[in-house]
C-alpha atoms as a PDB file:
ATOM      1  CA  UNK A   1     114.931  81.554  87.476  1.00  0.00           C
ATOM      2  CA  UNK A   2     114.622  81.803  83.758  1.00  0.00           C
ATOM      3  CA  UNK A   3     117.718  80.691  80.973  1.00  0.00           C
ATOM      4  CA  UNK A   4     119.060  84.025  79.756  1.00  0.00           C
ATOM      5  CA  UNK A   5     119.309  82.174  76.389  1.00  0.00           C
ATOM      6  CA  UNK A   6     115.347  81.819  76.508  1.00  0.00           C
ATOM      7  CA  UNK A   7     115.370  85.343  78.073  1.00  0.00           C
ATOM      8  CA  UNK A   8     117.012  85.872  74.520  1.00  0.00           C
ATOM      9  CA  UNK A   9     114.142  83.844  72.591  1.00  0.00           C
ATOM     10  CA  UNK A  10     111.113  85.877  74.589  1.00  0.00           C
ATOM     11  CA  UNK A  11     112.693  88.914  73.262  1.00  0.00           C
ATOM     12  CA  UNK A  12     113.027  87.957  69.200  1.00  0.00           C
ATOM     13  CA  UNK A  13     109.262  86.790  69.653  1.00  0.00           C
ATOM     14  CA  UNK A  14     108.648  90.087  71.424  1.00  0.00           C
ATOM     15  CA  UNK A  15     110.154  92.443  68.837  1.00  0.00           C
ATOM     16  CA  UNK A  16     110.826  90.507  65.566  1.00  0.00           C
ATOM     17  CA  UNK A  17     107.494  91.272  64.176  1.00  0.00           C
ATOM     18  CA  UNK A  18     105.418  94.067  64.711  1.00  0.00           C
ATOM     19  CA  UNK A  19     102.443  91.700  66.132  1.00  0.00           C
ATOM     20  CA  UNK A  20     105.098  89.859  68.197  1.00  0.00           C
ATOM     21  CA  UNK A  21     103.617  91.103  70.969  1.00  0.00           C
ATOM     22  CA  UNK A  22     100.239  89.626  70.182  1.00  0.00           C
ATOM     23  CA  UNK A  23     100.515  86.936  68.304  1.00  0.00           C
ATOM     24  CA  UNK A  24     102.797  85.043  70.644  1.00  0.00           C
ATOM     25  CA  UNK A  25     101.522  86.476  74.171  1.00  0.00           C
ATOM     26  CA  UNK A  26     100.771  82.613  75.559  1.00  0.00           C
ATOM     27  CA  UNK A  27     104.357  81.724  74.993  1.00  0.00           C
ATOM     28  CA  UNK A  28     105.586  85.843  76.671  1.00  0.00           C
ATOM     29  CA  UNK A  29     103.509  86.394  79.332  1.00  0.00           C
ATOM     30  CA  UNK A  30     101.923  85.034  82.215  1.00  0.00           C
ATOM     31  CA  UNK A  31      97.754  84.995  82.312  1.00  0.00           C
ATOM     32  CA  UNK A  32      98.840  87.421  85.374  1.00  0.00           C
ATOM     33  CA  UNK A  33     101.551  89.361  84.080  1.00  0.00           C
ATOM     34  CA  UNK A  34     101.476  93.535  84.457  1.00  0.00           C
ATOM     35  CA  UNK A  35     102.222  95.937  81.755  1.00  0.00           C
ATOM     36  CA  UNK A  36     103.329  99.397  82.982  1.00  0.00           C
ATOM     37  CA  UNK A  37     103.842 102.611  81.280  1.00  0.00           C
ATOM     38  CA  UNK A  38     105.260 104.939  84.347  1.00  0.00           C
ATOM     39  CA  UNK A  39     105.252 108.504  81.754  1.00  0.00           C
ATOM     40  CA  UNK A  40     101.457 108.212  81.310  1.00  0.00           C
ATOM     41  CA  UNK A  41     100.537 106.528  84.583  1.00  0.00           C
ATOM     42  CA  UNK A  42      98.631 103.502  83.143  1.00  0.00           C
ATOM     43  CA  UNK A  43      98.869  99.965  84.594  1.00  0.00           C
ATOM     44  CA  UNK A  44      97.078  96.738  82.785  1.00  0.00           C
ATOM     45  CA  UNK A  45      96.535  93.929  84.823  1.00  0.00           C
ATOM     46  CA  UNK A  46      96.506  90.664  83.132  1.00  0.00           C
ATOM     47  CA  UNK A  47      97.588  89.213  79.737  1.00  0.00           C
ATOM     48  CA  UNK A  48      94.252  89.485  78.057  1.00  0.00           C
ATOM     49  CA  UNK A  49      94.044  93.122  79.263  1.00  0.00           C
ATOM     50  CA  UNK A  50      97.196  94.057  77.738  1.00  0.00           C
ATOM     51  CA  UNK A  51      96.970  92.013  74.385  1.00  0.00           C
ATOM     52  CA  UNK A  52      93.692  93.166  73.184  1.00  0.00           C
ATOM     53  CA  UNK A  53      94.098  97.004  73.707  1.00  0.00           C
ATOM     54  CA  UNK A  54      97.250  95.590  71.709  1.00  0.00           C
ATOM     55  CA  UNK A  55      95.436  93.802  68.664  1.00  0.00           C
ATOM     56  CA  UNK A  56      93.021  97.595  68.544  1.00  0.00           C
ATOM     57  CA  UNK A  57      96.507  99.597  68.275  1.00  0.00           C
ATOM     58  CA  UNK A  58      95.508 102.335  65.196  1.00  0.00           C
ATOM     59  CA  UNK A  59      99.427 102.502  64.017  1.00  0.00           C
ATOM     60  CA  UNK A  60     101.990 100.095  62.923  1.00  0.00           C
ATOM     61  CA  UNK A  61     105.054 100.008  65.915  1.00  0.00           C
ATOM     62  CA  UNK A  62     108.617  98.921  64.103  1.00  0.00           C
ATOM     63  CA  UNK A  63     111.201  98.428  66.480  1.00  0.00           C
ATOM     64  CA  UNK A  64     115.147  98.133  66.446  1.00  0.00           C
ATOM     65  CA  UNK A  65     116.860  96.334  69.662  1.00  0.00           C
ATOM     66  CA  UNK A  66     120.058  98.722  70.131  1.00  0.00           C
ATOM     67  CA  UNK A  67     121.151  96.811  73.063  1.00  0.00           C
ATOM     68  CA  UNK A  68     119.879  94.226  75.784  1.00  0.00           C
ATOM     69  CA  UNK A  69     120.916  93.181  78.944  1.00  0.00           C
ATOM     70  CA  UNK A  70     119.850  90.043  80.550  1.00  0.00           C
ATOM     71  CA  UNK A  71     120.326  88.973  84.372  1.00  0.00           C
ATOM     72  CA  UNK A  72     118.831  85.706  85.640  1.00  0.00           C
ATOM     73  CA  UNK A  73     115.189  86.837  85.527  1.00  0.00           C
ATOM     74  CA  UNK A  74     115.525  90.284  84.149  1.00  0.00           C
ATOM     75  CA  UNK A  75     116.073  91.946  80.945  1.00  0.00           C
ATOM     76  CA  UNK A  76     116.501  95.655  79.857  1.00  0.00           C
ATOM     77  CA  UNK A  77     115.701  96.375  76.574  1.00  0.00           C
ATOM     78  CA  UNK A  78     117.650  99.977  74.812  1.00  0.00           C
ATOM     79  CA  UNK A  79     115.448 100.134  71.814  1.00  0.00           C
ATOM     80  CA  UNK A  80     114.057 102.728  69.035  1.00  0.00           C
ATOM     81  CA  UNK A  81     110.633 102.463  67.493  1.00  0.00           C
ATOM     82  CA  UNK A  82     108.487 104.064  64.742  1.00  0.00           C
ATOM     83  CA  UNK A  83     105.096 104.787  64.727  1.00  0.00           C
ATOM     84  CA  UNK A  84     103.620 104.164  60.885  1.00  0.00           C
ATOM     85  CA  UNK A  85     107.119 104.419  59.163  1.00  0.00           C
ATOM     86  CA  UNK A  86     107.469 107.944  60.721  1.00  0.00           C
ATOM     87  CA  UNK A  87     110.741 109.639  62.645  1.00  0.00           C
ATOM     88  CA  UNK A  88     112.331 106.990  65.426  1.00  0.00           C
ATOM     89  CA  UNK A  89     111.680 107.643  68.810  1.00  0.00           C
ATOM     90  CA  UNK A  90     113.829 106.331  71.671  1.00  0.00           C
ATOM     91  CA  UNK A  91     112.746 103.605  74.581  1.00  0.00           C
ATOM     92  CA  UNK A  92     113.678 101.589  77.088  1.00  0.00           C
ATOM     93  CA  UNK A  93     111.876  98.436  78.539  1.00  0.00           C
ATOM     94  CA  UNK A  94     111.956  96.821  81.646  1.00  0.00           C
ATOM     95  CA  UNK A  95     110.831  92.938  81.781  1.00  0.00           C
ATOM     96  CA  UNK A  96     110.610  90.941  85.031  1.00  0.00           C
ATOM     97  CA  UNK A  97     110.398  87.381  84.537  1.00  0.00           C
ATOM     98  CA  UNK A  98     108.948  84.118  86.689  1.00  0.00           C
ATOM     99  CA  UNK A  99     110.588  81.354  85.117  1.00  0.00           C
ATOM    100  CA  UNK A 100     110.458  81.261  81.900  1.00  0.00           C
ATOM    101  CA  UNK A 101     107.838  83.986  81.091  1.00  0.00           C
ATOM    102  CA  UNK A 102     107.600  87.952  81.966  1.00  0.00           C
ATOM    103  CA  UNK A 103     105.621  88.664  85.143  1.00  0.00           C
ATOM    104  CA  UNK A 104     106.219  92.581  85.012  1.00  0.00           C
ATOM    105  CA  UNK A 105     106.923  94.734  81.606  1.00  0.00           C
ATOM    106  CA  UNK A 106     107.977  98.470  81.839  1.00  0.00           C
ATOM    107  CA  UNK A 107     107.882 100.746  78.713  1.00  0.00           C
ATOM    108  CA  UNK A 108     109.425 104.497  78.657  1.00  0.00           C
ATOM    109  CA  UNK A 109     109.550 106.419  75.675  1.00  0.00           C
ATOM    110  CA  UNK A 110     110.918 109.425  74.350  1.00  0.00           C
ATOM    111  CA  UNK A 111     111.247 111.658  71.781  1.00  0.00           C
ATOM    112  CA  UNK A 112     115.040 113.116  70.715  1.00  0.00           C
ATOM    113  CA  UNK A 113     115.626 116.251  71.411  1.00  0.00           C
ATOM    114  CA  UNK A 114     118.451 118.890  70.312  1.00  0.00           C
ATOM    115  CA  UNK A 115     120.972 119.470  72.979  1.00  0.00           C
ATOM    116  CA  UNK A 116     120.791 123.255  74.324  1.00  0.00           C
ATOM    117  CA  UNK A 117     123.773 125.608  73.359  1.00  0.00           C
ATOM    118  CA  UNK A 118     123.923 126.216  76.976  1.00  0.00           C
ATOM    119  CA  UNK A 119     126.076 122.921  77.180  1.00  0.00           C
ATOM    120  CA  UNK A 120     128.334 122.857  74.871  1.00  0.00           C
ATOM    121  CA  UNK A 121     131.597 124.282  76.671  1.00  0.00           C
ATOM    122  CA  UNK A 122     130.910 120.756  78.925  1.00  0.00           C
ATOM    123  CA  UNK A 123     130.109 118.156  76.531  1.00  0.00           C
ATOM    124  CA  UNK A 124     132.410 115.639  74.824  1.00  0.00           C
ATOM    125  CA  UNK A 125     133.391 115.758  70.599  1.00  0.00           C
ATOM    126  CA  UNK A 126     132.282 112.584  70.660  1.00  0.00           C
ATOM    127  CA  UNK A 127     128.455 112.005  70.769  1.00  0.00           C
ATOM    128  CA  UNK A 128     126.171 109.608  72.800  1.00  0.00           C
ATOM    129  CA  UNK A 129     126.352 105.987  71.757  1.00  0.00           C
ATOM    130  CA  UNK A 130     122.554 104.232  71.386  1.00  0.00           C
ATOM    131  CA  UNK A 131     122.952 100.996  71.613  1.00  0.00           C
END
């Protein structure tokens, strides 16, 4: 069972640096770790799989952590990113962990949307919190 405080260390090397990701995959992942990305289908089996399609990606990804939760070997990730200093888009990610590294990584993403008018009579004054 992984430390949540080193749960809490994978995820500053993860998303402190746009290369995080990359650069520090050794000390992240597991040689046999799985990336996942349900919305599109795709599945990338091993570490060196996933972290040179990384090192080829054509934009720069920023990311903010909005909120994280972390459970003895699992952390969920609220988060927004920006692809080449354009508008944020929303995500969440999923990370598994085998002792102190992530076995399993989930990403969903999404793009804001406006609310329909159809709704309005039902929803709150106040709006949705992210993170």
């Amino acid at each position: 069972m992984a430390n949540p405080e080193h749960i809490r260390t994978i995820l500053q090397l993860l998303f402190e640096d746009p290369d995080g990701d990359v650069a520090n995959a050794r000390e992240i992942y597991h040689d046999d770790a799985v990336l996942e990305f349900p919305q599109s289908g795709e599945r990338f089996e091993g570490v060196d799989t996933f972290t040179a399609w990384r090192a080829q990606y054509p934009a720069e990804v920023t990311f903010r952590i909005r909120r994280s939760i972390v459970l003895e070997d699992f952390s969920l990730v609220e988060l927004s990113g920006a692809y080449d200093g354009g508008p944020e888009m929303m995500g969440v990610q999923i990370l598994d962990f085998r002792g102190d590294k992530v076995i399993r990584e989930r990403i969903y993403v999404t793009e804001p949307w406006e609310a329909p008018e159809w709704r309005a009579p039902y929803r709150s004054e106040t709006p949705a919190e992210f993170g």
